[in-house]
N, C-alpha and C. Protein backbone atom coordinates (compact mmCIF):
# COMPACT_ATOMS: atom_id res chain seq x y z
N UNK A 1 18.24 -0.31 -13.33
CA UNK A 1 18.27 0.27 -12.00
C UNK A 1 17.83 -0.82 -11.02
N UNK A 2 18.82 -0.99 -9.89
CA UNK A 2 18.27 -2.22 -8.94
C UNK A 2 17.55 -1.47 -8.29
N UNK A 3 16.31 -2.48 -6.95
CA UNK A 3 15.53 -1.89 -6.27
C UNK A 3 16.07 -0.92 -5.62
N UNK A 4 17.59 -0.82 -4.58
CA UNK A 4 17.79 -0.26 -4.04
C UNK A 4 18.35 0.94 -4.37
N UNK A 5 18.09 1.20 -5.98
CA UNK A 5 18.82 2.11 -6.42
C UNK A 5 17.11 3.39 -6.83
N UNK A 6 16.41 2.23 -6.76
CA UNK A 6 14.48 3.40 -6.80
C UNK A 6 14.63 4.55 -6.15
N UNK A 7 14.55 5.34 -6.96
CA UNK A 7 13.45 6.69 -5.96
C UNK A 7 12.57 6.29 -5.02
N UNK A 8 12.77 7.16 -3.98
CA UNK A 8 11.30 7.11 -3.13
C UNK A 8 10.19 7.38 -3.21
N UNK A 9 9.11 6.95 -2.96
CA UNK A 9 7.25 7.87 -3.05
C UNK A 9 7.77 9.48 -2.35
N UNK A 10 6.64 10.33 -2.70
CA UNK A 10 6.56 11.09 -2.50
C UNK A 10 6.45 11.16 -0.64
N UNK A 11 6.86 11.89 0.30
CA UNK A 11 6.43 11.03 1.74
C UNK A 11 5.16 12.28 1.56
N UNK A 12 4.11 11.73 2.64
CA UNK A 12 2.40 12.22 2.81
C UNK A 12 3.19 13.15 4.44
N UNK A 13 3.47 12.37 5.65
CA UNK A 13 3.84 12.80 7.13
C UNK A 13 5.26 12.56 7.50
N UNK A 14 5.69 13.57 8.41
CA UNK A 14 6.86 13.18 9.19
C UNK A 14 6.67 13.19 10.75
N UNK A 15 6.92 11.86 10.93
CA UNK A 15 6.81 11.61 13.01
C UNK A 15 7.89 11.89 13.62
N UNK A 16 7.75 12.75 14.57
CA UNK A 16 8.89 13.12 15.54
C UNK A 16 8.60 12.92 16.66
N UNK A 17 9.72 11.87 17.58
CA UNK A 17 9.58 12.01 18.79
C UNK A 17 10.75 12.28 19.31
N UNK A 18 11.49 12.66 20.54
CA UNK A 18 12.01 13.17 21.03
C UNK A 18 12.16 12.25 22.41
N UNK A 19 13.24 11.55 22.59
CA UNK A 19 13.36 10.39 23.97
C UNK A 19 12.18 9.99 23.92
N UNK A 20 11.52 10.21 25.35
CA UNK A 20 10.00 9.45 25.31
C UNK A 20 8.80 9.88 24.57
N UNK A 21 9.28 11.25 24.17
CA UNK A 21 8.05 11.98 23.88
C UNK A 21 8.03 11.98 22.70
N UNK A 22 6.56 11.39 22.31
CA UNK A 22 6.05 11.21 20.84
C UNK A 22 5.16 12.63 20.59
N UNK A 23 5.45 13.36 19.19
CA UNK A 23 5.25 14.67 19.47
C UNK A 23 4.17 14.82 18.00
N UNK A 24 4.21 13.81 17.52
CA UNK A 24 2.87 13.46 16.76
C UNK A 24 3.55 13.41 14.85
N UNK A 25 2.52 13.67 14.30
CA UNK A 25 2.95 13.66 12.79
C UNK A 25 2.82 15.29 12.21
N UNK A 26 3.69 15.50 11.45
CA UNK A 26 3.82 16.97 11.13
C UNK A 26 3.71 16.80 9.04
N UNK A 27 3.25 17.74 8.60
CA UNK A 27 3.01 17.87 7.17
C UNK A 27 3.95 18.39 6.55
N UNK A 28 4.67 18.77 6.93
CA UNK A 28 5.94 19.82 6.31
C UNK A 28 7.37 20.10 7.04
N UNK A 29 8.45 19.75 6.29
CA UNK A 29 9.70 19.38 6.95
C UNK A 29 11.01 20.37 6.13
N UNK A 30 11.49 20.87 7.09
CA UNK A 30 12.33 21.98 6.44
C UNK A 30 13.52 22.25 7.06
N UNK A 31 14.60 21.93 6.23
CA UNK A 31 16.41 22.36 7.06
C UNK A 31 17.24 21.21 7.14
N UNK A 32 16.74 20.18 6.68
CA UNK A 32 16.97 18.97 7.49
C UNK A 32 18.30 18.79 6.99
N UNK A 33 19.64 19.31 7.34
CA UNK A 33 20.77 19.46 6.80
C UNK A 33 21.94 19.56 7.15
N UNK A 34 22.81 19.83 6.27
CA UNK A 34 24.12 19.78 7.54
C UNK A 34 25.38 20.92 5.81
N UNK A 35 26.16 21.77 6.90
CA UNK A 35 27.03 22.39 6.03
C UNK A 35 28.56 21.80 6.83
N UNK A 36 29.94 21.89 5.56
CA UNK A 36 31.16 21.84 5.84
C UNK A 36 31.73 22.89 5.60
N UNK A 37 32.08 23.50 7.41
CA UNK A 37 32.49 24.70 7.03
C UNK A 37 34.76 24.53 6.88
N UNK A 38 34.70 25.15 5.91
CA UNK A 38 36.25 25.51 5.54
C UNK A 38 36.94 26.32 5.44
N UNK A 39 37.88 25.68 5.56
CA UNK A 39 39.19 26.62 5.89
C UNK A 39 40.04 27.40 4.66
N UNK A 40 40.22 28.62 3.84
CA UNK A 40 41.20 28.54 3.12
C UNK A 40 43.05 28.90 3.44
N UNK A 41 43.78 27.98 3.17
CA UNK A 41 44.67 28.15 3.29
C UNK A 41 45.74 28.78 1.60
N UNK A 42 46.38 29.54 1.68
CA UNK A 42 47.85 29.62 0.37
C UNK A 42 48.72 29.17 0.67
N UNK A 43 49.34 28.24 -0.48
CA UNK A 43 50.44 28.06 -0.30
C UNK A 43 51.64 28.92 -0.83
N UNK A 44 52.77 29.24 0.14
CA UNK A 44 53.88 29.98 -0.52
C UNK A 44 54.41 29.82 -1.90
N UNK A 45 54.13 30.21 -2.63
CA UNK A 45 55.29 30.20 -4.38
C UNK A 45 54.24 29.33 -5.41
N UNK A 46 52.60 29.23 -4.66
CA UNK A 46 51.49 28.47 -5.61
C UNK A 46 50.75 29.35 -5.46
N UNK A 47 50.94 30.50 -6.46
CA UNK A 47 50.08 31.59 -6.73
C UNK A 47 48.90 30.77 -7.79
N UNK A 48 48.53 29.64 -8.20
CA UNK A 48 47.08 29.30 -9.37
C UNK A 48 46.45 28.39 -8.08
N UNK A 49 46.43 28.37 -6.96
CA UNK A 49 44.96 27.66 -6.32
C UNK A 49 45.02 27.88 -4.72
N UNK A 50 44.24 27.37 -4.10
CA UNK A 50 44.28 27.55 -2.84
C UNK A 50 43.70 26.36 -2.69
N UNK A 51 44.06 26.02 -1.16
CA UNK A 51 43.71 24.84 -0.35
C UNK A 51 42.61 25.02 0.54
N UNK A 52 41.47 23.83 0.26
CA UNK A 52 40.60 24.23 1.13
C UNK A 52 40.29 22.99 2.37
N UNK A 53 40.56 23.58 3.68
CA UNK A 53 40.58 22.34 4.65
C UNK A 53 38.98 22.93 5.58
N UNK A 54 38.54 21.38 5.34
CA UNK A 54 37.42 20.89 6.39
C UNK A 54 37.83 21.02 7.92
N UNK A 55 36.97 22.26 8.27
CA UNK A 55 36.93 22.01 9.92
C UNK A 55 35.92 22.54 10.50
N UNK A 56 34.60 21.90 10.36
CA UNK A 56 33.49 21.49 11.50
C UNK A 56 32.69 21.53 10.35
N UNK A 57 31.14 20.35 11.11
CA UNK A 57 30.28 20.25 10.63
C UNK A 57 29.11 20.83 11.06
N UNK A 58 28.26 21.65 10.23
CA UNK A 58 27.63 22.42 10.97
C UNK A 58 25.77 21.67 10.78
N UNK A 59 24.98 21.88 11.43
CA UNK A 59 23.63 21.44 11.38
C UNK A 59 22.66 22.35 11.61
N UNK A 60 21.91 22.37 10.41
CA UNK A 60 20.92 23.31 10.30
C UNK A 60 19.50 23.37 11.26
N UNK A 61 18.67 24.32 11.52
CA UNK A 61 17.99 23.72 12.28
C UNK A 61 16.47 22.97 11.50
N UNK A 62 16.10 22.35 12.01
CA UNK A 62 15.02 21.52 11.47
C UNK A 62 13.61 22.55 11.79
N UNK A 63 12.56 22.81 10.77
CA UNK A 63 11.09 23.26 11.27
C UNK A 63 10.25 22.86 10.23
N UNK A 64 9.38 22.21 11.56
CA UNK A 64 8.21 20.98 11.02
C UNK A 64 6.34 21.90 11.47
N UNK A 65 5.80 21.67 10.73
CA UNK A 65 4.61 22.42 10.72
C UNK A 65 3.80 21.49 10.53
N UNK A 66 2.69 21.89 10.76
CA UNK A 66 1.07 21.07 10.58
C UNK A 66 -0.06 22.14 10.84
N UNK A 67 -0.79 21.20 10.08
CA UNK A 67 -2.55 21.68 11.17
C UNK A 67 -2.55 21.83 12.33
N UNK A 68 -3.04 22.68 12.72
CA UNK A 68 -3.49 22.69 14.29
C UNK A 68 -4.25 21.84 14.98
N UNK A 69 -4.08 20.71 15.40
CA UNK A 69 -4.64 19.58 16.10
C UNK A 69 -4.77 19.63 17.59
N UNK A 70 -4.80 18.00 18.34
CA UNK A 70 -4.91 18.20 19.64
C UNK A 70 -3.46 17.67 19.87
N UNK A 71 -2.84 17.20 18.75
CA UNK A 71 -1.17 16.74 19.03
C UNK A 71 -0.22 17.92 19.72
N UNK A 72 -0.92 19.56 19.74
CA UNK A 72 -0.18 20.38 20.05
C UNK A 72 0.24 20.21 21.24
N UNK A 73 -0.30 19.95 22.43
CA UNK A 73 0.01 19.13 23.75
C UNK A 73 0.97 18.61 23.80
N UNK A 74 1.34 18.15 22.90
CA UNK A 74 2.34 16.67 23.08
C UNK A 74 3.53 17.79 23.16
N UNK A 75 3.49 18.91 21.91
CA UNK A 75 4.73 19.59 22.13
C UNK A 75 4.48 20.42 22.95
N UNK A 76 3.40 20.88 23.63
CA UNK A 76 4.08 22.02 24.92
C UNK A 76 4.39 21.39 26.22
N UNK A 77 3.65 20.03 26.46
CA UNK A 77 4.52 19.19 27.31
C UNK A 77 5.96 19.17 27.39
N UNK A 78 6.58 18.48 26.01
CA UNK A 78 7.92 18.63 25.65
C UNK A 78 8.79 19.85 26.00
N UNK A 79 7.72 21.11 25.83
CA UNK A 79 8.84 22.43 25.87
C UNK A 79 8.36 22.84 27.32
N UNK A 80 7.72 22.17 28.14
CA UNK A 80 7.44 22.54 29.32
C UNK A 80 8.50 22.04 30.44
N UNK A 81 8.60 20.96 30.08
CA UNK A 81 9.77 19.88 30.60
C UNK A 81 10.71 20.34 30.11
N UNK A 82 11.25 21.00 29.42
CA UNK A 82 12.57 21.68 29.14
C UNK A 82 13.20 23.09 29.77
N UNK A 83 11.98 23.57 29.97
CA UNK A 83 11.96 25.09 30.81
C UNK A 83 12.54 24.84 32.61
N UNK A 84 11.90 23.44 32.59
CA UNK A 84 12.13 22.87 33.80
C UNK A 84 13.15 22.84 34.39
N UNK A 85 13.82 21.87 33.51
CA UNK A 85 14.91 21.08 33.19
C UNK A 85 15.38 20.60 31.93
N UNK A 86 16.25 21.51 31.10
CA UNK A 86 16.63 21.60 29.82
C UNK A 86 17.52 20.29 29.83
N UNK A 87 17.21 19.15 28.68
CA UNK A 87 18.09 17.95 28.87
C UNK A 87 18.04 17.83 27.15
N UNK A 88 19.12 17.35 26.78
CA UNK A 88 19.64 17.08 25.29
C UNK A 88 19.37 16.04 25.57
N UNK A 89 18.15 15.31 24.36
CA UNK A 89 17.77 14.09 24.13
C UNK A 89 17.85 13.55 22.58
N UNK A 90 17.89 12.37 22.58
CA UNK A 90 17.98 12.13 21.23
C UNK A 90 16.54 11.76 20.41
N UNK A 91 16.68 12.17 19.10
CA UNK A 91 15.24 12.26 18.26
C UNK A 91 14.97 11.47 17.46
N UNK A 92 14.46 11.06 16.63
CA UNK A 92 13.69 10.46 15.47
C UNK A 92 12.78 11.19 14.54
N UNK A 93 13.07 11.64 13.62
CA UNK A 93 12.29 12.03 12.70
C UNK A 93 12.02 11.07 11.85
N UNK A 94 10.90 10.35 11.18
CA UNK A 94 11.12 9.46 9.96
C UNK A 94 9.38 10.25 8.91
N UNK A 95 10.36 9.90 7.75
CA UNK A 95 9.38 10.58 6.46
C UNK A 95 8.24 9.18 6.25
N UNK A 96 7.34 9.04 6.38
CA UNK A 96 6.55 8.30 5.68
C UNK A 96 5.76 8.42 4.17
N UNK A 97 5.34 7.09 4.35
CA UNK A 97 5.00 7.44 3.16
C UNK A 97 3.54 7.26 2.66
N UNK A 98 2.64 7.33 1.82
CA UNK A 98 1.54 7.58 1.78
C UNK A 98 0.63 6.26 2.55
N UNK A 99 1.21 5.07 2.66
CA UNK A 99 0.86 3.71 3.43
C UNK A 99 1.04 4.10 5.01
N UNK A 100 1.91 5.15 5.28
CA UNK A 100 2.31 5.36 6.89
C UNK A 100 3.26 4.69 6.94
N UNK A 101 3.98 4.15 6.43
CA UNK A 101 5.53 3.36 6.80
C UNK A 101 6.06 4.02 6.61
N UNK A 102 7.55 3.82 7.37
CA UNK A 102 8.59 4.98 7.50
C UNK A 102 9.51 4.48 5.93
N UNK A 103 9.74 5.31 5.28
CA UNK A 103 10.39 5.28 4.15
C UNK A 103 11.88 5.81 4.43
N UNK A 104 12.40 6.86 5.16
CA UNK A 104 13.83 7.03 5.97
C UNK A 104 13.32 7.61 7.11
N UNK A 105 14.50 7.36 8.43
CA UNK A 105 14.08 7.95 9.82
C UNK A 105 15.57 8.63 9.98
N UNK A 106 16.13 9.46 10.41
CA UNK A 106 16.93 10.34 10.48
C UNK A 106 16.69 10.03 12.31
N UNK A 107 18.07 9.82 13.04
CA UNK A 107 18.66 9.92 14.33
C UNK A 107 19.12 10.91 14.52
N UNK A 108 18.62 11.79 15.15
CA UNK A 108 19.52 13.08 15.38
C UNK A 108 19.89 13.26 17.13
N UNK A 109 20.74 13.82 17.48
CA UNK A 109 21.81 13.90 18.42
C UNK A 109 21.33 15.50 19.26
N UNK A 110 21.31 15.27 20.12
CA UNK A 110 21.11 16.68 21.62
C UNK A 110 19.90 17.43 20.80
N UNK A 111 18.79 17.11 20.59
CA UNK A 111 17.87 17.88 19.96
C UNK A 111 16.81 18.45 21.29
N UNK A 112 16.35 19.86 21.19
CA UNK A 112 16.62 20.86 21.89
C UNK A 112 15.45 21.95 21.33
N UNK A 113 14.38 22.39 21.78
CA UNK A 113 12.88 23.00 21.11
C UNK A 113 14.30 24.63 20.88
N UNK A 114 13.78 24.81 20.02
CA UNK A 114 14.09 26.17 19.53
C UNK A 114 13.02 27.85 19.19
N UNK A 115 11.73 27.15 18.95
CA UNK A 115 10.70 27.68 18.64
C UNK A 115 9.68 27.26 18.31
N UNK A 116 8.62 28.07 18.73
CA UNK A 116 6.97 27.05 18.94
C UNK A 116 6.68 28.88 18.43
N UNK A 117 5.50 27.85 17.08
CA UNK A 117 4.68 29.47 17.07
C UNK A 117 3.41 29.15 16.35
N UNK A 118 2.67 29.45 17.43
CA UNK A 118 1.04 28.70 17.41
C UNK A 118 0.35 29.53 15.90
N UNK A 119 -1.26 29.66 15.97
CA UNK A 119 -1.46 29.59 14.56
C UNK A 119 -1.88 31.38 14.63
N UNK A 120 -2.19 31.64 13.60
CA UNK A 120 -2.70 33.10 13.29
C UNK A 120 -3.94 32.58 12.88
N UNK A 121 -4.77 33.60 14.11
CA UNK A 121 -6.49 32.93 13.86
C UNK A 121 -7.22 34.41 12.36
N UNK A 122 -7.73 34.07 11.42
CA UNK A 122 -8.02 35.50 11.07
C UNK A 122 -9.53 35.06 10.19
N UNK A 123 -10.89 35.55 10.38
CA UNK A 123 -11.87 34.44 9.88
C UNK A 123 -12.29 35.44 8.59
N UNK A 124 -11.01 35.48 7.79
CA UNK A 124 -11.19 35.94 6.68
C UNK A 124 -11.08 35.69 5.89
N UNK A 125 -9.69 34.35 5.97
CA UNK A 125 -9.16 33.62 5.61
C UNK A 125 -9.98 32.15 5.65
N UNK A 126 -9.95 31.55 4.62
CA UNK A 126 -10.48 30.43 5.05
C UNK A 126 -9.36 28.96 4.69
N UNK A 127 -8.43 28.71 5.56
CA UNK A 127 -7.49 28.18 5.59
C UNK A 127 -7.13 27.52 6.77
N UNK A 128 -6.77 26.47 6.87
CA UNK A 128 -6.25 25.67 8.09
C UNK A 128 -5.71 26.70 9.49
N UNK A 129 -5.64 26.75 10.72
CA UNK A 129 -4.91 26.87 11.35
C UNK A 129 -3.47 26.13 11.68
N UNK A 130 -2.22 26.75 11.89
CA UNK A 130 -1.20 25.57 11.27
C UNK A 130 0.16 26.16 12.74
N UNK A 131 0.29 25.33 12.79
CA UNK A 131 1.67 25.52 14.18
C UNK A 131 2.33 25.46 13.45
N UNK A 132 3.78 25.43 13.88
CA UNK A 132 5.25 25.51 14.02
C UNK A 132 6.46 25.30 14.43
N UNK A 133 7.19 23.81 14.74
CA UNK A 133 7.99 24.01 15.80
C UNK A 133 9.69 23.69 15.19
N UNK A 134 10.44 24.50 15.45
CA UNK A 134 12.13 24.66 15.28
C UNK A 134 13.11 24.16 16.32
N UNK A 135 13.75 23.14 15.83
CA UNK A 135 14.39 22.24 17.13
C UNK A 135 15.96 22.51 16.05
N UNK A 136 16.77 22.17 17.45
CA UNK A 136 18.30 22.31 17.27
C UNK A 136 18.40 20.92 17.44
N UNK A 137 19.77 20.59 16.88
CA UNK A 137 20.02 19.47 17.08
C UNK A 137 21.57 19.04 16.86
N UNK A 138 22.04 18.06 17.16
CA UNK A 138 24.42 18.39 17.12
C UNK A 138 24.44 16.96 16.45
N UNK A 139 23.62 16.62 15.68
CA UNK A 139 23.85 15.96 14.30
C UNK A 139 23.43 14.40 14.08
N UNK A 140 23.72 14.19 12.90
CA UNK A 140 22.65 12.81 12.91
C UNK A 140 23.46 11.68 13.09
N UNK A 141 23.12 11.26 13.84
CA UNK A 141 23.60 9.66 14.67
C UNK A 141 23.67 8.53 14.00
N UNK A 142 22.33 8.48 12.70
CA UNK A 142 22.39 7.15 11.85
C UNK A 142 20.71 7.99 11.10
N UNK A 143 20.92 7.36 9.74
CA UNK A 143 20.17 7.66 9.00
C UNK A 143 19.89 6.12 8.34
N UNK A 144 18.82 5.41 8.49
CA UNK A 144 17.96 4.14 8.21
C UNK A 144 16.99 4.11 7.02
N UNK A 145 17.13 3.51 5.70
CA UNK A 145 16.20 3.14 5.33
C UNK A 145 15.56 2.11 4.94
């Protein structure tokens, strides 16, 4: 197996920023994907198969979680400035890895807050407080590792 053919470390954080806005490091990364949706077509007098044609790519939405920190700022800034003035910016997500170097960074295209959902306080529980945030996005631009 050549180097470039290694598995990756396990990644520890994922950093997201969004144009200017650096929106901090998140613990947990989920969706990060894309479906091909298709077409079936028959052909006349080929009753044993059907044809299946590609038409659009679809993108799932991304939701990244953490501890409840003071990084939460960073994203209600972000979704404050959007309420404002809603602008499709382009993103950066990259997985690090337990050193903090980016191990892959994913470019994603018109990314767009979808959902913010702060923590459930309950002191019964004795467990982190943990945010939430769900961004749209119209697909990945370049994927780097």
């Amino acid at each position: 197996m050549s180097v470039s053919d290694q598995p990756f470390a396990v990644s520890s954080l994922f950093q997201l920023s969004i144009g200017t806005y650096e929106l901090g490091s998140f613990t947990a990364c989920d969706g990060l994907g894309c479906s091909m949706e298709v077409e079936e077509r028959v052909e006349g007098g080929s009753n044993d198969r059907a044809w299946h044609l590609p038409t659009r790519l679809r993108y799932s939405n991304v939701v990244l979680s953490r501890p409840l920190t003071r990084q939460t700022t960073l994203i209600w800034g972000w979704i404050q400035a959007q309420m404002l003035e809603p602008v499709r910016l382009p993103g950066q997500l990259a997985a690090l890895g337990p050193d903090r170097r980016p191990l892959v960074r994913w470019l994603l295209d018109d990314v767009l807050p979808v959902r913010w959902n702060g923590p459930s306080f309950d002191v019964d529980q004795s467990r982190a407080a943990r945010e939430t945030l769900e961004i749209a996005h119209g697909g990945f631009i370049e994927i780097m590792v």
